[in-house]
Protein backbone atom coordinates (compact mmCIF):
# COMPACT_ATOMS: atom_id res chain seq x y z
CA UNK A 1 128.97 9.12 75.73
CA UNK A 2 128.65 12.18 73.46
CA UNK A 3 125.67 14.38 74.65
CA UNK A 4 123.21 13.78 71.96
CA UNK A 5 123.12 10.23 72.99
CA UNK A 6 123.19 10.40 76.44
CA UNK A 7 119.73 9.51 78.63
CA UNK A 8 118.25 11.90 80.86
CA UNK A 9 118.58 11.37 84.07
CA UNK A 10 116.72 7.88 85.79
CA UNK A 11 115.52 6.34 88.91
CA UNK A 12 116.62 2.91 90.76
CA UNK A 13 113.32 1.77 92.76
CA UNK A 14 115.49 0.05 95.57
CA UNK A 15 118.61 -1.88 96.49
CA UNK A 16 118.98 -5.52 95.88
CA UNK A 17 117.71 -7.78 98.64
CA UNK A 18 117.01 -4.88 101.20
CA UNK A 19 113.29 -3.42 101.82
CA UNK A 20 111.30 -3.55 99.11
CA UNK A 21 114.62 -4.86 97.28
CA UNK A 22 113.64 -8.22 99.02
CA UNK A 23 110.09 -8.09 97.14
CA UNK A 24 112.28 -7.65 94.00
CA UNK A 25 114.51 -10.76 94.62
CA UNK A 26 111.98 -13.51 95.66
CA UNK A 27 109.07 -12.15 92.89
CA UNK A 28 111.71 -12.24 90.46
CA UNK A 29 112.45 -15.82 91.41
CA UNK A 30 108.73 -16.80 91.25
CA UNK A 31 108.63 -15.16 87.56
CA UNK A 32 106.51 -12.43 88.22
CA UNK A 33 106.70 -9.03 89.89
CA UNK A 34 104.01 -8.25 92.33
CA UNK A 35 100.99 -5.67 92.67
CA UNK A 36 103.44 -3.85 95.46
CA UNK A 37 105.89 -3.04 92.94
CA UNK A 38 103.49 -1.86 90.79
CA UNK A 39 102.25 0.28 93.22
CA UNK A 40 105.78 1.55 94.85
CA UNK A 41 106.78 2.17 90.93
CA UNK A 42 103.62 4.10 89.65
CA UNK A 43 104.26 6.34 92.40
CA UNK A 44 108.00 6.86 92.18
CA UNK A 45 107.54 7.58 88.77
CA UNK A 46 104.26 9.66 89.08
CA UNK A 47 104.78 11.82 92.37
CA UNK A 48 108.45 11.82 93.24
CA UNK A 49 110.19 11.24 89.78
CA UNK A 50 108.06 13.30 87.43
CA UNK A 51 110.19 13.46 84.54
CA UNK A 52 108.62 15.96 81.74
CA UNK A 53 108.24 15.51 79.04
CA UNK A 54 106.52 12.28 80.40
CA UNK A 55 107.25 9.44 78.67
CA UNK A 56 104.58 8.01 75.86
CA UNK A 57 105.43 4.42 75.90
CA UNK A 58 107.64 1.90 77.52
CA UNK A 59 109.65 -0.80 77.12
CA UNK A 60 112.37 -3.52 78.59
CA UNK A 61 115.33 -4.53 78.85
CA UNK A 62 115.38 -8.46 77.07
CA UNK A 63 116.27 -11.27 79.77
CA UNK A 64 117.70 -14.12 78.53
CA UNK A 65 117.32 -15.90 82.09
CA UNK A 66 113.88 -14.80 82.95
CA UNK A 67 111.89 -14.44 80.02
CA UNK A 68 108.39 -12.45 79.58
CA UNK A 69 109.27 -11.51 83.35
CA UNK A 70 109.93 -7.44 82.58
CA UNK A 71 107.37 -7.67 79.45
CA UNK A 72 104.81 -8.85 81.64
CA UNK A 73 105.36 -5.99 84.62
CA UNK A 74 106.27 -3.71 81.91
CA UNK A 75 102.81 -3.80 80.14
CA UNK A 76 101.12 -3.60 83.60
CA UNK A 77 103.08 -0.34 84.58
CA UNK A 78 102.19 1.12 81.31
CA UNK A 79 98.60 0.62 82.18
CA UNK A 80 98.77 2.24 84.98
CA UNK A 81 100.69 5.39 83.58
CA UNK A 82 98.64 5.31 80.12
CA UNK A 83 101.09 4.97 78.23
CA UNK A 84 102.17 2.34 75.31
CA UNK A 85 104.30 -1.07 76.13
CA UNK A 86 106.27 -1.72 73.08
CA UNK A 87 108.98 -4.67 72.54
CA UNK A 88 111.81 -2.69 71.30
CA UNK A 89 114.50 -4.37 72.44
CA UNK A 90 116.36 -7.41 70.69
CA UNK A 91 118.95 -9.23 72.30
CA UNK A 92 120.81 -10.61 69.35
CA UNK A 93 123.86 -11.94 71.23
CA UNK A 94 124.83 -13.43 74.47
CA UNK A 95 126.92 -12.32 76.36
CA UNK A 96 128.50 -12.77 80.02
CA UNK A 97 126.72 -10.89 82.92
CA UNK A 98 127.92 -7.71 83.49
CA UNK A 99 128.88 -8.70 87.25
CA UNK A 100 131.72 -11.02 85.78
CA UNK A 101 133.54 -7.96 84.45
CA UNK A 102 136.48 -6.82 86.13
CA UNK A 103 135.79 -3.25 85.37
CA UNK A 104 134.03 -0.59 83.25
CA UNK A 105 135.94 -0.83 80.37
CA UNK A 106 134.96 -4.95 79.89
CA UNK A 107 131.60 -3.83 81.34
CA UNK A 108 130.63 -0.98 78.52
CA UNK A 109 132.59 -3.25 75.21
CA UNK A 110 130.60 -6.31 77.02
CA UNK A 111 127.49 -4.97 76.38
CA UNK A 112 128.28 -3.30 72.89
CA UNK A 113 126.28 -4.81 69.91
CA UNK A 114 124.42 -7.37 72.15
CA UNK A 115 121.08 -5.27 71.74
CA UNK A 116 118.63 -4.17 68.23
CA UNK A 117 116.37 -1.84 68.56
CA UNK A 118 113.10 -1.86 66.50
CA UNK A 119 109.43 -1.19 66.83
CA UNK A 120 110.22 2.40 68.49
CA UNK A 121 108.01 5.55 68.77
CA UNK A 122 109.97 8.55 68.68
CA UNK A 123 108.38 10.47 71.78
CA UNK A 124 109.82 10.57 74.94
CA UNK A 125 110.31 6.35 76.68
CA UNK A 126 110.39 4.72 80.22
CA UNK A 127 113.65 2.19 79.53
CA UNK A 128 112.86 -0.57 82.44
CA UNK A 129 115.49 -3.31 83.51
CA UNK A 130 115.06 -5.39 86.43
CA UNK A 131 117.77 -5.07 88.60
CA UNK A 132 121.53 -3.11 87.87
CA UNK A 133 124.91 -2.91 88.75
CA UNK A 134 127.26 -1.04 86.41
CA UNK A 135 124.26 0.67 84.46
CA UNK A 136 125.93 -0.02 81.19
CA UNK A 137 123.22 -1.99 79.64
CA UNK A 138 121.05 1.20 80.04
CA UNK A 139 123.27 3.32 78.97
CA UNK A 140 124.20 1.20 75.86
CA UNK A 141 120.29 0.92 75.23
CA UNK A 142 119.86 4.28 75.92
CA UNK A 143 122.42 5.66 73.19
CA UNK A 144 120.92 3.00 70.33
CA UNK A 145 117.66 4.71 71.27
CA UNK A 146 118.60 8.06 70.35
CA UNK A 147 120.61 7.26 68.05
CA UNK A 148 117.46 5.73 66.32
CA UNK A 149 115.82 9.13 67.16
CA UNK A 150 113.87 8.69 70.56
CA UNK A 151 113.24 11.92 71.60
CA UNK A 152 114.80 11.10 75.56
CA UNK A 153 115.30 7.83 77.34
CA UNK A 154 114.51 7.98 81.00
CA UNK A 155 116.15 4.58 82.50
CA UNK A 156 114.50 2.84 85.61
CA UNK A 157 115.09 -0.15 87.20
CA UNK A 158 113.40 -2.05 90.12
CA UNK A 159 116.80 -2.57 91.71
CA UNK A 160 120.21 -1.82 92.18
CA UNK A 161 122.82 -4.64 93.09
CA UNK A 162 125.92 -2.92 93.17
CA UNK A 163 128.08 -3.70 96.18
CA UNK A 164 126.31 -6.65 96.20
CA UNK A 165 126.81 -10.24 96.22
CA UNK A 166 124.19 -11.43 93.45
CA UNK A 167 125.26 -14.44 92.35
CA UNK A 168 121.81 -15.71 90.67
């Protein structure tokens, strides 16, 4: 990723299924992410995080298989930080998940040209996807951002799966 494109550095709230991790898995089954994530990612981002510039508005990455899920936490978080919620984000093709690739090279061309972006600001944005594995998404997301002229994308995502056995 040349440097101009790349994100700045970002923050995984938790592992898959362990901890708070387990709050992520069964609210994400029941279609919508709890108060206690809220909380636990306000002050991750606020108090341990800090990134500066802060961001000025936020927005997800689309799910295909949970919709409005993100969107709705998403909007809540950027309530709490004062900050806009914008729907940026396209997904204008479907592809396999990431987890079925057999390694980073299918990962990063699996995710190429799945994602639009539109309805940006330029200032600083919190880029939020629910859980990860190989980061690619983000990072694809991340470089359409600035190359659209986003002044930095810091990633975050409620948990991290890799290792893992997700298989939902």
């Amino acid at each position: 990723v040349p440097p101009e494109l790349r994100s700045s550095e970002g923050r995984v709230l938790s592992r898959w299924g362990v901890g708070i991790g387990s709050t992520v898995r069964s609210d994400r089954e029941a279609g919508v992410y709890s108060e206690e994530l809220l909380e636990f990612s306000e002050r991750l981002i606020w108090d341990t995080w800090a990134p500066h510039p802060f961001p000025t508005w936020i927005t997800v990455v689309p799910s295909n298989r949970y919709p409005g899920v993100m969107e709705n936490f998403a909007s809540r978080l950027a309530e709490r930080l004062a900050i806009n919620f914008l729907t940026a984000i396209t997904k204008i093709e479907s592809r396999p998940p990431q987890r079925n690739m057999q390694n980073t090279v299918q990962q990063r061309r699996n995710v190429q040209g799945c994602f639009q972006i539109q309805n940006f600001e330029a200032g600083p944005v919190l880029l939020l996807d629910d859980i990860v594995d190989s980061r690619w998404t983000l990072t694809q997301i991340g470089m359409q951002l600035r190359e659209a002229g986003v002044e930095k994308v810091y990633p975050f995502a409620l948990a991290d799966t890799s290792g893992s056995s997700v298989h939902d």
